[in-house]
N, C-alpha and C. Protein backbone atom coordinates (compact mmCIF):
# COMPACT_ATOMS: atom_id res chain seq x y z
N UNK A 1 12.61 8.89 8.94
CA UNK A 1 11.22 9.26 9.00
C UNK A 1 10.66 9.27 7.58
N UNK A 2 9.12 8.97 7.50
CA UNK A 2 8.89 8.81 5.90
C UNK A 2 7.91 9.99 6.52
N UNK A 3 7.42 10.28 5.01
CA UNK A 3 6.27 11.41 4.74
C UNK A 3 5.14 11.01 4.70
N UNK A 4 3.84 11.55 5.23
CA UNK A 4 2.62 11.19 5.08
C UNK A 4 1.58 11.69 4.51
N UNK A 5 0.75 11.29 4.32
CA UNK A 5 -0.34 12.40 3.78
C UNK A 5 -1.72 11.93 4.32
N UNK A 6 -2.62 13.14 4.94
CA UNK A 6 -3.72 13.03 5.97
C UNK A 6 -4.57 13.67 5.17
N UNK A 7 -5.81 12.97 4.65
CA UNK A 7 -7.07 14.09 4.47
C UNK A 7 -6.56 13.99 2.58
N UNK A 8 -5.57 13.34 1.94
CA UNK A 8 -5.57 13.21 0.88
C UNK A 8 -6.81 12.56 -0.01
N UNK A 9 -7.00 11.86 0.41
CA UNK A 9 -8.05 10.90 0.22
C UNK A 9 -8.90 10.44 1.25
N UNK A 10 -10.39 10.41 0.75
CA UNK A 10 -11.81 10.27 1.80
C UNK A 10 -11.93 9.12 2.27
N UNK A 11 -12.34 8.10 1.31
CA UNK A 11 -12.58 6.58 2.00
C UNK A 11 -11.62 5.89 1.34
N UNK A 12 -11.40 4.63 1.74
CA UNK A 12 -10.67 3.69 1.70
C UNK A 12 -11.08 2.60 0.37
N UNK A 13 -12.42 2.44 -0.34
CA UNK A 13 -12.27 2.10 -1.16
C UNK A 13 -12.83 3.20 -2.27
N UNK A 14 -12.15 4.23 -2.24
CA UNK A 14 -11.86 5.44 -3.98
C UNK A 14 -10.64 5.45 -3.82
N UNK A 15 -9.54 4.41 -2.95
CA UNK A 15 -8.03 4.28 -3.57
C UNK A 15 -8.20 3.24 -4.95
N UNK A 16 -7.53 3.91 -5.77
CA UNK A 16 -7.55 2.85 -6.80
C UNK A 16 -6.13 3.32 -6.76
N UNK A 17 -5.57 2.64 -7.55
CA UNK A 17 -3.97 2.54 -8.51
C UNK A 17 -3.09 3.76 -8.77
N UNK A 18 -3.90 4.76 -9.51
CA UNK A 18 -3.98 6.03 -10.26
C UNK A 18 -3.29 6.83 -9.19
N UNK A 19 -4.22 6.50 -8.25
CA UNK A 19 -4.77 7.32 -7.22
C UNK A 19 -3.29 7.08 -6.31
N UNK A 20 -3.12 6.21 -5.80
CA UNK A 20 -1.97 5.46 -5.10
C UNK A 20 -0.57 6.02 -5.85
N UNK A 21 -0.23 5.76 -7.01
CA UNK A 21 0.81 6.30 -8.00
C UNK A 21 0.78 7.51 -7.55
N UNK A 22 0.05 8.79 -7.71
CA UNK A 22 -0.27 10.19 -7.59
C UNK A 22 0.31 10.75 -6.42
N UNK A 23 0.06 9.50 -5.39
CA UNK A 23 1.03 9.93 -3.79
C UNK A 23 1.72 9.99 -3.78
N UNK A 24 2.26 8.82 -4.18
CA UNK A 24 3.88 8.66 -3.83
C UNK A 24 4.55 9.01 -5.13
N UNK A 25 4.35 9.53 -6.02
CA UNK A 25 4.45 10.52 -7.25
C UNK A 25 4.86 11.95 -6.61
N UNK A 26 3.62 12.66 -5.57
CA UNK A 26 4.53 13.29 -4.81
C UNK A 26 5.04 13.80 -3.87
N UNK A 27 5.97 12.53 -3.28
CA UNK A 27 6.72 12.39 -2.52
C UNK A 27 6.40 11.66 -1.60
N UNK A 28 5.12 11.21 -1.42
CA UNK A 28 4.88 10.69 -0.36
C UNK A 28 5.11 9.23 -0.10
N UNK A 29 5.66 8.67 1.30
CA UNK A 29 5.41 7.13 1.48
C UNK A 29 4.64 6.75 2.21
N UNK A 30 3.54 7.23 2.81
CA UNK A 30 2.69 6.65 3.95
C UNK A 30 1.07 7.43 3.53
N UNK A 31 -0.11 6.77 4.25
CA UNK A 31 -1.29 7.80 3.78
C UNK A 31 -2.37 7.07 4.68
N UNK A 32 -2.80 7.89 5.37
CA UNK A 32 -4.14 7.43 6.22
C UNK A 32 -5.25 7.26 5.43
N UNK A 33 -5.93 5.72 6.14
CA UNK A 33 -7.18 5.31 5.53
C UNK A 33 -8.15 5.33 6.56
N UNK A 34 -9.63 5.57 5.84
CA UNK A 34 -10.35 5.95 6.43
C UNK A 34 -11.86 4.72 6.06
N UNK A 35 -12.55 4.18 6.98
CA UNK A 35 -13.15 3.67 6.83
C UNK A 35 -14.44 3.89 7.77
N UNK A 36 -15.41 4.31 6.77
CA UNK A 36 -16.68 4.84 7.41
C UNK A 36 -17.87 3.82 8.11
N UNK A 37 -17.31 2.36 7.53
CA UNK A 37 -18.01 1.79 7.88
C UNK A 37 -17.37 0.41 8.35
N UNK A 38 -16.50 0.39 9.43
CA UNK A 38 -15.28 -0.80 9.24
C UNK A 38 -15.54 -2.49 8.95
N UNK A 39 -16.79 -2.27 9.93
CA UNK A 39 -17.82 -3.67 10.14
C UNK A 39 -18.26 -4.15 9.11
N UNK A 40 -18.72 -2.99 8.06
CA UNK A 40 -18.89 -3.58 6.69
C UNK A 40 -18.39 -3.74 5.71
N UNK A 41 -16.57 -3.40 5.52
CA UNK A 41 -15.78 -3.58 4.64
C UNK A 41 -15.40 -5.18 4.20
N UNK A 42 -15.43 -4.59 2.99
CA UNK A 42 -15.47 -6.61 1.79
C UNK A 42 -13.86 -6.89 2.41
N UNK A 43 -13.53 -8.00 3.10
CA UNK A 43 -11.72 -8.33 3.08
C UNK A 43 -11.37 -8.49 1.82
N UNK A 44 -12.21 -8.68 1.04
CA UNK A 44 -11.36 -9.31 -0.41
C UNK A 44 -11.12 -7.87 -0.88
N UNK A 45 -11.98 -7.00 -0.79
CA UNK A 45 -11.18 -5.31 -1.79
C UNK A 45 -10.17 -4.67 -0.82
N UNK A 46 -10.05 -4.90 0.65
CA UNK A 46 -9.20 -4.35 1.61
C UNK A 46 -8.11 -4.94 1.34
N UNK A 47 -7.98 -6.44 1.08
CA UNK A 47 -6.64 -7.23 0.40
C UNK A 47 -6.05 -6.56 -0.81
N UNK A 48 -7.40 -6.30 -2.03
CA UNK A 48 -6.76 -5.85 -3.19
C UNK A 48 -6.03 -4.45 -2.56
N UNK A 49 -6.78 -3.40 -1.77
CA UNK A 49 -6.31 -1.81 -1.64
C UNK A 49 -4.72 -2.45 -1.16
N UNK A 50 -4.52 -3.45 -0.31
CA UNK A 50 -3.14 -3.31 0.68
C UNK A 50 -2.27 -4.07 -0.81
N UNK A 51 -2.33 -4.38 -1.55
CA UNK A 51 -1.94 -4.51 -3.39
C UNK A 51 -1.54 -3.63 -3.88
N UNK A 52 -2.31 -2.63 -3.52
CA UNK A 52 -2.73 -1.08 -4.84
C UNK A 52 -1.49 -0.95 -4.05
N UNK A 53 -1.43 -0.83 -2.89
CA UNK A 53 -0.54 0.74 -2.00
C UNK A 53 1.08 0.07 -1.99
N UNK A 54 1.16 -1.40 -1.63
CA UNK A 54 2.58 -2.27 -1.97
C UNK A 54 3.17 -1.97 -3.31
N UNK A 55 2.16 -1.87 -4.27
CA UNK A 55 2.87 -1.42 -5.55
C UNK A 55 2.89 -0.86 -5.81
N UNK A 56 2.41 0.77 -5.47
CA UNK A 56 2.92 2.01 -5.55
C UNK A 56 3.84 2.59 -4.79
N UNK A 57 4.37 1.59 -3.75
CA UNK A 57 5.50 1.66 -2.83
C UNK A 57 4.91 2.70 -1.24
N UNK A 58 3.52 2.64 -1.25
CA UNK A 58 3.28 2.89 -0.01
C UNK A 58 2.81 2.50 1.45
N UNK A 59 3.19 2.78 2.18
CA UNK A 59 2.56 2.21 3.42
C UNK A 59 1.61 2.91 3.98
N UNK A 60 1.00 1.99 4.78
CA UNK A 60 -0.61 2.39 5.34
C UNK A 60 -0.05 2.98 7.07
N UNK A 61 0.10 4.26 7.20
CA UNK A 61 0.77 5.61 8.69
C UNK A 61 -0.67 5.30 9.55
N UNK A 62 -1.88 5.14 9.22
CA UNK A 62 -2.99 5.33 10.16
C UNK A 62 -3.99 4.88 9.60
N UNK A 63 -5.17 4.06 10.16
CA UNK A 63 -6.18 3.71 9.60
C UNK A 63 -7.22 4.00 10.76
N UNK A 64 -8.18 4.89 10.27
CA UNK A 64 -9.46 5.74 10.79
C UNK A 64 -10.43 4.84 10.87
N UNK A 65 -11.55 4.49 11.60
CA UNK A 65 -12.69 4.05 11.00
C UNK A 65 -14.09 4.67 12.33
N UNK A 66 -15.03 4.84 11.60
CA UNK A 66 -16.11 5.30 12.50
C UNK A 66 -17.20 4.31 12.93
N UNK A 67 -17.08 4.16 14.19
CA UNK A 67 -18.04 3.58 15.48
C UNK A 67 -18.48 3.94 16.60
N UNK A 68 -19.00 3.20 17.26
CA UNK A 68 -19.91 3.58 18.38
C UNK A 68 -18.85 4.12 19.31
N UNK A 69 -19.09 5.07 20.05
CA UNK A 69 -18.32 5.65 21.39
C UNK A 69 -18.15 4.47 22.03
N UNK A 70 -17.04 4.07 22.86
CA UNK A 70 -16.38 3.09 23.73
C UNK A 70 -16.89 3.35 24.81
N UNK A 71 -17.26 4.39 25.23
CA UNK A 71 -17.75 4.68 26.76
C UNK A 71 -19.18 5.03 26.43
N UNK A 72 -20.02 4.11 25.64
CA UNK A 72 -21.41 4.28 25.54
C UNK A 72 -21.88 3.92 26.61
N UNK A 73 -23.27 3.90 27.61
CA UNK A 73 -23.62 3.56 28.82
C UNK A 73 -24.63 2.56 28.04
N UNK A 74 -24.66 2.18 27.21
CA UNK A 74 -25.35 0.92 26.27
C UNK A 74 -24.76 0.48 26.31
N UNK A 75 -24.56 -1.11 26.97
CA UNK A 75 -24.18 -2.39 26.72
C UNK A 75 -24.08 -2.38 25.05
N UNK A 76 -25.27 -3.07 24.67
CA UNK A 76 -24.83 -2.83 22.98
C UNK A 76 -24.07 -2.03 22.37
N UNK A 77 -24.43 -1.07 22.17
CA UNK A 77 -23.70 -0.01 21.77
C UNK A 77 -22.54 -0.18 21.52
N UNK A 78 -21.86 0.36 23.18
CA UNK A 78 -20.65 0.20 23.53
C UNK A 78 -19.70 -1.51 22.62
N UNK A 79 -20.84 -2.41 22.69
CA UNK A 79 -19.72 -3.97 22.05
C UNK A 79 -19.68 -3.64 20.57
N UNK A 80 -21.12 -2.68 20.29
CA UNK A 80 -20.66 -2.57 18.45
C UNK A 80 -18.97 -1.68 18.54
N UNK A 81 -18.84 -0.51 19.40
CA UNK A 81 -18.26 0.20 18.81
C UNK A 81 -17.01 -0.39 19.27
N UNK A 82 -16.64 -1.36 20.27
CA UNK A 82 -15.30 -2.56 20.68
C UNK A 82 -15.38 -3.20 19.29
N UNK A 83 -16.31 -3.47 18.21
CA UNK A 83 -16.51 -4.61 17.56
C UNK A 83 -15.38 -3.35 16.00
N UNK A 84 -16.17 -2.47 16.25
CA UNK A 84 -15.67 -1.53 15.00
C UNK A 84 -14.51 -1.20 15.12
N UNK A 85 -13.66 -1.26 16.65
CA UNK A 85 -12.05 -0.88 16.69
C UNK A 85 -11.53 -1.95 16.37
């Protein structure tokens, strides 16, 4: 079993390097990410973060992100928030 850490860090791009080192500095190997806005995350800085965390020797335990309720009674709605999982 590895160790995790929940609620260490807010969003997904204020991981920098530093930040990543600092975890698994102590003790940790795993760390939930959180993404407030999933639909609008750049792939090219989500590539660099999955960089940051490989070379600080951590793995990604859970990734959060906030969208529309799944059981919206909005057609729309409901496909944004299928679109955001």
């Amino acid at each position: 079993m590895k160790l995790g850490v929940v609620g260490f860090v807010t969003e997904w791009n204020q991981i920098d390097a530093a930040g990543a080192r600092h975890i698994r500095e102590n003790g940790f190997r795993g760390l939930s990410v959180f993404f407030s806005r999933p639909l609008e995350a750049d792939l090219a800085r989500v590539k660099e973060l999955k960089q940051i965390l490989t070379e600080a020797g951590l793995d990604v335990a859970q990734v959060n992100g906030a969208y529309e309720a799944l059981v919206n009674p909005d057609d729309g709605l409901r496909a944004a928030g299928i679109s955001g999982v």
